[in-house]
PDB file of N, CA and C in Angstrom:
ATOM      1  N   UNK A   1      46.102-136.575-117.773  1.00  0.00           N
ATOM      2  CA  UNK A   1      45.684-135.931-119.000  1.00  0.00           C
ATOM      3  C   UNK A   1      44.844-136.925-119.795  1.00  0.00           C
ATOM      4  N   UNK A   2      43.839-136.500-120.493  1.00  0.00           N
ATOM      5  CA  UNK A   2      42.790-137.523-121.262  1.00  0.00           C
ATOM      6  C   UNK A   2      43.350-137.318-122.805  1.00  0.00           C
ATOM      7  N   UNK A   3      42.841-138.263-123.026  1.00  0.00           N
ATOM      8  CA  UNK A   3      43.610-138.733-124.759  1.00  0.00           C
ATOM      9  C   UNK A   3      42.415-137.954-125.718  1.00  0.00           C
ATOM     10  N   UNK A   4      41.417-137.532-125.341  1.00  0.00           N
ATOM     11  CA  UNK A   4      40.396-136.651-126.923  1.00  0.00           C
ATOM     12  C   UNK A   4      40.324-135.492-126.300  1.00  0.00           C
ATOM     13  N   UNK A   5      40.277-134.623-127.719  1.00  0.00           N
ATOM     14  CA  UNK A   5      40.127-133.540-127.943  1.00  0.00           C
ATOM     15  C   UNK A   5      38.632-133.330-127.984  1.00  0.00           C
ATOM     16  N   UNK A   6      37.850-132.235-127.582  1.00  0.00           N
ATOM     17  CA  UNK A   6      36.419-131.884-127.976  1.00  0.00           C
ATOM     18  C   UNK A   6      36.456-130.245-128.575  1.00  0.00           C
ATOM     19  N   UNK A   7      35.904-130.318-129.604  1.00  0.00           N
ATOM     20  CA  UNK A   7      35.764-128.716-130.050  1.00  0.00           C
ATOM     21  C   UNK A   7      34.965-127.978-129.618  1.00  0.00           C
ATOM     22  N   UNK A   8      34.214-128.918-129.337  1.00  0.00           N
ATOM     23  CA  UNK A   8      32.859-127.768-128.585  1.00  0.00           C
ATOM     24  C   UNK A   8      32.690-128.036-127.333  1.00  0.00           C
ATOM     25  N   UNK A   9      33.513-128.793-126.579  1.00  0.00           N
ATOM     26  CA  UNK A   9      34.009-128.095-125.245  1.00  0.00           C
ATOM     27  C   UNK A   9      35.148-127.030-125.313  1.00  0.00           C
ATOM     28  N   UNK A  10      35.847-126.968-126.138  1.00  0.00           N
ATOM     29  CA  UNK A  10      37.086-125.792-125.973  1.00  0.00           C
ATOM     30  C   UNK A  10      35.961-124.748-126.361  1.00  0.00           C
ATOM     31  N   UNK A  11      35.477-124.511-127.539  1.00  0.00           N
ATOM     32  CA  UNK A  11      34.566-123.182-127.620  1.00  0.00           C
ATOM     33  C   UNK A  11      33.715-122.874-126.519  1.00  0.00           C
ATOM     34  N   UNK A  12      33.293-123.702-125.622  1.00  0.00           N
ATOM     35  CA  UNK A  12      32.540-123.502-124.863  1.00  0.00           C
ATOM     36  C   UNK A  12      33.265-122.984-123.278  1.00  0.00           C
ATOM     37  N   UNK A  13      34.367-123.391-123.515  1.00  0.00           N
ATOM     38  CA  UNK A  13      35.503-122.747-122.153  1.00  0.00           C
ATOM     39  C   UNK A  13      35.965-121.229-122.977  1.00  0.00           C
ATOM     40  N   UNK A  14      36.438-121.321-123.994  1.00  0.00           N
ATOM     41  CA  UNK A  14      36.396-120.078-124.450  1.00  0.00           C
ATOM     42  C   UNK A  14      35.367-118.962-124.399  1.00  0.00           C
ATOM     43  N   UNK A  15      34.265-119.353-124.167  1.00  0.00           N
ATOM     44  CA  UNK A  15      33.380-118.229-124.316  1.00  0.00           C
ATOM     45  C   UNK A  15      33.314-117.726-122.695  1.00  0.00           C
ATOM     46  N   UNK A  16      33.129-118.760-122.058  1.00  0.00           N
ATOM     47  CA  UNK A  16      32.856-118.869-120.686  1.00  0.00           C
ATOM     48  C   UNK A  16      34.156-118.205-119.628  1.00  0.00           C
ATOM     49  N   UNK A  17      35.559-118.489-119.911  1.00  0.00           N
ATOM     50  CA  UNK A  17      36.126-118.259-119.000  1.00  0.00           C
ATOM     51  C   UNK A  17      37.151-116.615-120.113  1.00  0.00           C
ATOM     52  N   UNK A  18      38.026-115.797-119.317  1.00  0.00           N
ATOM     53  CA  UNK A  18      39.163-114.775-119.520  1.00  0.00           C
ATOM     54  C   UNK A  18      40.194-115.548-120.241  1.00  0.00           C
ATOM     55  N   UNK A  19      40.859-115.080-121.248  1.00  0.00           N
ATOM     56  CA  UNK A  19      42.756-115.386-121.534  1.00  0.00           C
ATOM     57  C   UNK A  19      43.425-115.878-120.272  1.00  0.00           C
ATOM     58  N   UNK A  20      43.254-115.282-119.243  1.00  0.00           N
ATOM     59  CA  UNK A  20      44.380-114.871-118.438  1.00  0.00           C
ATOM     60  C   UNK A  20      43.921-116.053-117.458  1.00  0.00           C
ATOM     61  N   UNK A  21      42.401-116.465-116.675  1.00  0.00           N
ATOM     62  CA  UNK A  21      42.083-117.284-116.328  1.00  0.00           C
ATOM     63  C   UNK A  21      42.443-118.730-116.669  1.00  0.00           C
ATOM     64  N   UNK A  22      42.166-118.869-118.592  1.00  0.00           N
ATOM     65  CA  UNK A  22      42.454-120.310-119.232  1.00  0.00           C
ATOM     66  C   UNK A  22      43.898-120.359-118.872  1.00  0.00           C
ATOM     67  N   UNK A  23      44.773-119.553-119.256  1.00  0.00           N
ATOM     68  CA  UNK A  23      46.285-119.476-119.514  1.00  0.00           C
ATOM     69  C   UNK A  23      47.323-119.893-117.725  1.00  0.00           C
ATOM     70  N   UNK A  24      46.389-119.535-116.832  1.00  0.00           N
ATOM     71  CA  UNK A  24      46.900-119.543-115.874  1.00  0.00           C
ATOM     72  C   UNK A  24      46.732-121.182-115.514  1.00  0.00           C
ATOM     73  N   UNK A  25      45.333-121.568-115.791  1.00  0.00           N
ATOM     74  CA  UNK A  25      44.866-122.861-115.320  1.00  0.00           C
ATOM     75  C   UNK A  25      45.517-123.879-116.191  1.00  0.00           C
ATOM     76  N   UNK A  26      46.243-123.604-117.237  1.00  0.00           N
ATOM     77  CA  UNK A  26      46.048-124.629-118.588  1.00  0.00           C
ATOM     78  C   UNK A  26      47.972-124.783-118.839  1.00  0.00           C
ATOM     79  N   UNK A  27      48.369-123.933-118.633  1.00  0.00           N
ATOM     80  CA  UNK A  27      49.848-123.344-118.953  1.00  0.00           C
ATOM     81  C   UNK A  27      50.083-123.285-120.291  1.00  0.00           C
ATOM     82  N   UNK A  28      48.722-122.667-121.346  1.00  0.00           N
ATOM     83  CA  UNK A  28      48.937-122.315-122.379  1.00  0.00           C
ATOM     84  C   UNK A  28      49.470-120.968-122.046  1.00  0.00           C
ATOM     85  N   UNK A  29      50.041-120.040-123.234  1.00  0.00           N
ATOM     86  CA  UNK A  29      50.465-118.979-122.996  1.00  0.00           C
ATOM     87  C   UNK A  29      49.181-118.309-123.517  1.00  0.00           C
ATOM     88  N   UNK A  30      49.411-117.203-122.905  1.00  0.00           N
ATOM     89  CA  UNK A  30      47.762-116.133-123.036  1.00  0.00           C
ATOM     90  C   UNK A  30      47.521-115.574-124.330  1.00  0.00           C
ATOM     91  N   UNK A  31      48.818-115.428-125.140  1.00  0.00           N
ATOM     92  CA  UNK A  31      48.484-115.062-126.473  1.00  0.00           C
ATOM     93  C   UNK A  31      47.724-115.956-127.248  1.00  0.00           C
ATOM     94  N   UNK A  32      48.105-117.259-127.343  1.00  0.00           N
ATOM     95  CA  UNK A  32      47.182-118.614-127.402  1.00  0.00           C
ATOM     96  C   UNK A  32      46.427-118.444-127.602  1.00  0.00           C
ATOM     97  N   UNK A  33      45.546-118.375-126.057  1.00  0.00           N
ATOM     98  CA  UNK A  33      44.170-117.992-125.941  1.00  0.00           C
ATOM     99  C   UNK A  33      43.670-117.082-126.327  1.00  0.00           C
ATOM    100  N   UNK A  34      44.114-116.127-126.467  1.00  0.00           N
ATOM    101  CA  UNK A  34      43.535-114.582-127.106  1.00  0.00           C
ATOM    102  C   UNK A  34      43.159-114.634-128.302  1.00  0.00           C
ATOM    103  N   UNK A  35      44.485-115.276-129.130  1.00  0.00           N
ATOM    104  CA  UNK A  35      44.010-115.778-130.783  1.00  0.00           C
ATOM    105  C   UNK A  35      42.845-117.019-130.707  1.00  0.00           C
ATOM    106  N   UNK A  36      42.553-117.290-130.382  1.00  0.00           N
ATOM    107  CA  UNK A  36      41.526-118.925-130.333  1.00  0.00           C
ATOM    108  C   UNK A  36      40.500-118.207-129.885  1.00  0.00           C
ATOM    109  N   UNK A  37      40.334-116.953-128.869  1.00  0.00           N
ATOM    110  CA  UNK A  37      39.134-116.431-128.599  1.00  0.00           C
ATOM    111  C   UNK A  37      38.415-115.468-129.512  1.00  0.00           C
ATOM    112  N   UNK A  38      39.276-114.252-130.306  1.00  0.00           N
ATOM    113  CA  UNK A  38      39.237-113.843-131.186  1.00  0.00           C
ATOM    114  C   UNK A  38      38.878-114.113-132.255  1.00  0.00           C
ATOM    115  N   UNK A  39      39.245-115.266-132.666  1.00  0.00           N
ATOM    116  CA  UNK A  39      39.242-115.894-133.850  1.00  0.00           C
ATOM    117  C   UNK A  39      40.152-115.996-134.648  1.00  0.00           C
ATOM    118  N   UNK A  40      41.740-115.150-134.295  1.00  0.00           N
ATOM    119  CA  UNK A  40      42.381-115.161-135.269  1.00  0.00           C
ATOM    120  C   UNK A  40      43.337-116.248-135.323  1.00  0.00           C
ATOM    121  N   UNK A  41      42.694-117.336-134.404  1.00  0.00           N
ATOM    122  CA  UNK A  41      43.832-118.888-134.548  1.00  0.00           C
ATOM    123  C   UNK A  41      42.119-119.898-134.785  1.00  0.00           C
ATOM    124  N   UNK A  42      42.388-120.707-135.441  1.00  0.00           N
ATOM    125  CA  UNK A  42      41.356-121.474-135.616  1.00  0.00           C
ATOM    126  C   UNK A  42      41.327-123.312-134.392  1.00  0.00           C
ATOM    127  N   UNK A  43      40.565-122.890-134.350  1.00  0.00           N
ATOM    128  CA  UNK A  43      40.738-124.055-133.191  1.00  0.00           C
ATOM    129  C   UNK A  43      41.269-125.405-133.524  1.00  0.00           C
ATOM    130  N   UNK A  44      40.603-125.648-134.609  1.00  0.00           N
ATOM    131  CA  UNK A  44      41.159-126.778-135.631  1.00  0.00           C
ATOM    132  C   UNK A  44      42.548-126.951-135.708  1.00  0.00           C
ATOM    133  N   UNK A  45      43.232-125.828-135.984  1.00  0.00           N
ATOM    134  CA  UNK A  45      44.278-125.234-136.295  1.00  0.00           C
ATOM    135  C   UNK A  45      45.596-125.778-134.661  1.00  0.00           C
ATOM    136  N   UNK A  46      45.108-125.718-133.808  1.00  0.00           N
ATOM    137  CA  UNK A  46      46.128-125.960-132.849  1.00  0.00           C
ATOM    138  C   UNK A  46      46.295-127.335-132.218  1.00  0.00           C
ATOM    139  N   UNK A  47      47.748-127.323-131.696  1.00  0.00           N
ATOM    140  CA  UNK A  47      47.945-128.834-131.679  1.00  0.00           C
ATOM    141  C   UNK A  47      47.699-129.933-130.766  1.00  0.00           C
ATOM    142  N   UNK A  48      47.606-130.939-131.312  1.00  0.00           N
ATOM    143  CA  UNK A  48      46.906-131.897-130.096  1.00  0.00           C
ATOM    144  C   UNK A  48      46.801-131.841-128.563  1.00  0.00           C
ATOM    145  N   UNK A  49      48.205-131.353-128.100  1.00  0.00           N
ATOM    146  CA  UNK A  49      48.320-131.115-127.055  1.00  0.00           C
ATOM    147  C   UNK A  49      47.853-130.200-126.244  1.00  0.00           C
ATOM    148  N   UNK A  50      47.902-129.417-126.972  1.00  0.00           N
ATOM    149  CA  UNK A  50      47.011-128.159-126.539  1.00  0.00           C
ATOM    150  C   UNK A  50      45.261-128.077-126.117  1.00  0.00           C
ATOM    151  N   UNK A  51      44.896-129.496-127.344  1.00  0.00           N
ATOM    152  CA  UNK A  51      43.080-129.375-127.405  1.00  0.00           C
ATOM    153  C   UNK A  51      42.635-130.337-126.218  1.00  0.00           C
ATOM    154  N   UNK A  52      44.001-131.002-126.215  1.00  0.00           N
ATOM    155  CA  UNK A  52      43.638-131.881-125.045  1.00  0.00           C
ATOM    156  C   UNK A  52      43.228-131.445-123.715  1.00  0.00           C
ATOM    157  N   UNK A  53      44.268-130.588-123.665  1.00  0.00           N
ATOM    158  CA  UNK A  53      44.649-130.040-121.888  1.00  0.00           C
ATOM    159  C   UNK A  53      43.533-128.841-122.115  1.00  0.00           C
ATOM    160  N   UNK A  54      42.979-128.567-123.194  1.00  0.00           N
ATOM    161  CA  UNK A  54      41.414-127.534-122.978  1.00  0.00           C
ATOM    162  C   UNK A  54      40.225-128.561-122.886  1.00  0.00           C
ATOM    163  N   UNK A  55      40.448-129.432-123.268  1.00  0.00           N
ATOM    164  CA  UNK A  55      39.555-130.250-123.061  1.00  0.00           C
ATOM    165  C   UNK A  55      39.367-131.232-121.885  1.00  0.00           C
ATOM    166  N   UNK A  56      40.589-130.791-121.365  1.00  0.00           N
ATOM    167  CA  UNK A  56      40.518-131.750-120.065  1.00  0.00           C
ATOM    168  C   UNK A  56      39.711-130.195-119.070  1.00  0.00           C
ATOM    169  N   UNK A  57      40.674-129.089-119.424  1.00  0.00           N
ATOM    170  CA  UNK A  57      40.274-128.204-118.475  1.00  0.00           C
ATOM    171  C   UNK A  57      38.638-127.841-118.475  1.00  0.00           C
ATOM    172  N   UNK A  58      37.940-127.916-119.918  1.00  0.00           N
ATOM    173  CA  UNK A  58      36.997-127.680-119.782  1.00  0.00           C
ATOM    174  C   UNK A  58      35.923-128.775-119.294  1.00  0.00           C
ATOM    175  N   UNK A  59      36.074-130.283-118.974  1.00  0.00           N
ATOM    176  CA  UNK A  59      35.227-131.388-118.267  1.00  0.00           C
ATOM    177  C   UNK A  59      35.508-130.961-117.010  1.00  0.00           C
ATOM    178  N   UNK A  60      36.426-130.142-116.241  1.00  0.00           N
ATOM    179  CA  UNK A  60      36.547-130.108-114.835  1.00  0.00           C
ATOM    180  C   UNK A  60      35.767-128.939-114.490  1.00  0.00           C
ATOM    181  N   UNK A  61      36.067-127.609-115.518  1.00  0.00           N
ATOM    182  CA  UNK A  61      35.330-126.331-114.818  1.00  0.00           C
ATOM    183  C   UNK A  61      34.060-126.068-115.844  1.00  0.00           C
ATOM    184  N   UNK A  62      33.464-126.663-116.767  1.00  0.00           N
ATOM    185  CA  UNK A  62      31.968-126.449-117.314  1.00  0.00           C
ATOM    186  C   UNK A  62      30.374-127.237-116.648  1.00  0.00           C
ATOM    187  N   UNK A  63      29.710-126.109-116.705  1.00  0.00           N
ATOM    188  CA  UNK A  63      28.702-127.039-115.812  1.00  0.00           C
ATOM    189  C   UNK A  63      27.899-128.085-116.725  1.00  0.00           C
ATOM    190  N   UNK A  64      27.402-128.772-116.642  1.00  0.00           N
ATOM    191  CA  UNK A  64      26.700-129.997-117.482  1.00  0.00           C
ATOM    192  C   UNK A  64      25.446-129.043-117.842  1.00  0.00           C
ATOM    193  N   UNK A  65      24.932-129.376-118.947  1.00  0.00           N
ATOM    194  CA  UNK A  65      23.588-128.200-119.632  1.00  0.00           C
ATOM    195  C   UNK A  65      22.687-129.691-119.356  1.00  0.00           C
ATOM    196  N   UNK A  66      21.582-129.669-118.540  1.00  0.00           N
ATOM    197  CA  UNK A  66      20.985-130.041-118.231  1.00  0.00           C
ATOM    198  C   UNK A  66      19.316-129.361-118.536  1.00  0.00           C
ATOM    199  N   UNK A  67      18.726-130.652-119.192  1.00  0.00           N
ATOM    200  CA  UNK A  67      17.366-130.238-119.792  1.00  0.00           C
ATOM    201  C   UNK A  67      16.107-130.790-119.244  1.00  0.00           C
ATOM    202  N   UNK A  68      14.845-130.528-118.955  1.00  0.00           N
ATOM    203  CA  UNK A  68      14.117-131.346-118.189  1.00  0.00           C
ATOM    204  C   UNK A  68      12.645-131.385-119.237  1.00  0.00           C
ATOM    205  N   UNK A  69      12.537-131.995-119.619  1.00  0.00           N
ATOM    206  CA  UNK A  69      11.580-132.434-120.601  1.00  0.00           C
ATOM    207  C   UNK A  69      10.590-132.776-120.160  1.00  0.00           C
ATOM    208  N   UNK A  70       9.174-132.475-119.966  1.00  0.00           N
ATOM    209  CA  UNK A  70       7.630-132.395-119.460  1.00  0.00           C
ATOM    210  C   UNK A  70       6.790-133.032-120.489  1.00  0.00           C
ATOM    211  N   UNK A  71       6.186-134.319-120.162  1.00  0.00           N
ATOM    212  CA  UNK A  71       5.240-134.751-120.924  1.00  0.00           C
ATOM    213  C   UNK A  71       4.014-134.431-120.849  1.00  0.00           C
ATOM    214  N   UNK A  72       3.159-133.629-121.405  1.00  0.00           N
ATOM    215  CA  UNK A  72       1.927-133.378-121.295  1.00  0.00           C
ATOM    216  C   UNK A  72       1.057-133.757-122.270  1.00  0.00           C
ATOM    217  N   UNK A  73       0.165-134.367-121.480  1.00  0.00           N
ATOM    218  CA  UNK A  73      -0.884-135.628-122.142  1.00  0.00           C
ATOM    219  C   UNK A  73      -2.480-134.664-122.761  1.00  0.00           C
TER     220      UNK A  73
END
């Protein structure tokens, strides 16, 4: 398990993956996730342990956003 939390990797597994998917992979319970996807739990709002193990889950299953920048002279 990694010691930081990222918020905008958890929003970004949230958008990307199901309740039932995170909940299965994460051993949060699915209501959890449902409120955090919804909006009606604030991400801020939940506890360390929790942002961790989304944040671990989300460095293993998010793809890297990769940009390719063109210099034209």
């Amino acid at each position: 398990m990694g010691t930081i939390a990222d918020i905008t990797k958890i929003e970004s597994i949230l958008k990307q993956y199901t309740a039932k998917e995170i909940a299965l992979n994460t051993g949060i319970s699915k209501s959890t996730i449902s409120k955090l996807k919804s909006g009606e739990r604030q991400i801020e709002r939940i506890n360390l342990k929790d942002a961790i193990i989304l944040t671990d889950f989300a460095a293993k299953h998010l793809k890297a956003d990769i940009e390719i920048w063109r210099y034209n002279k």
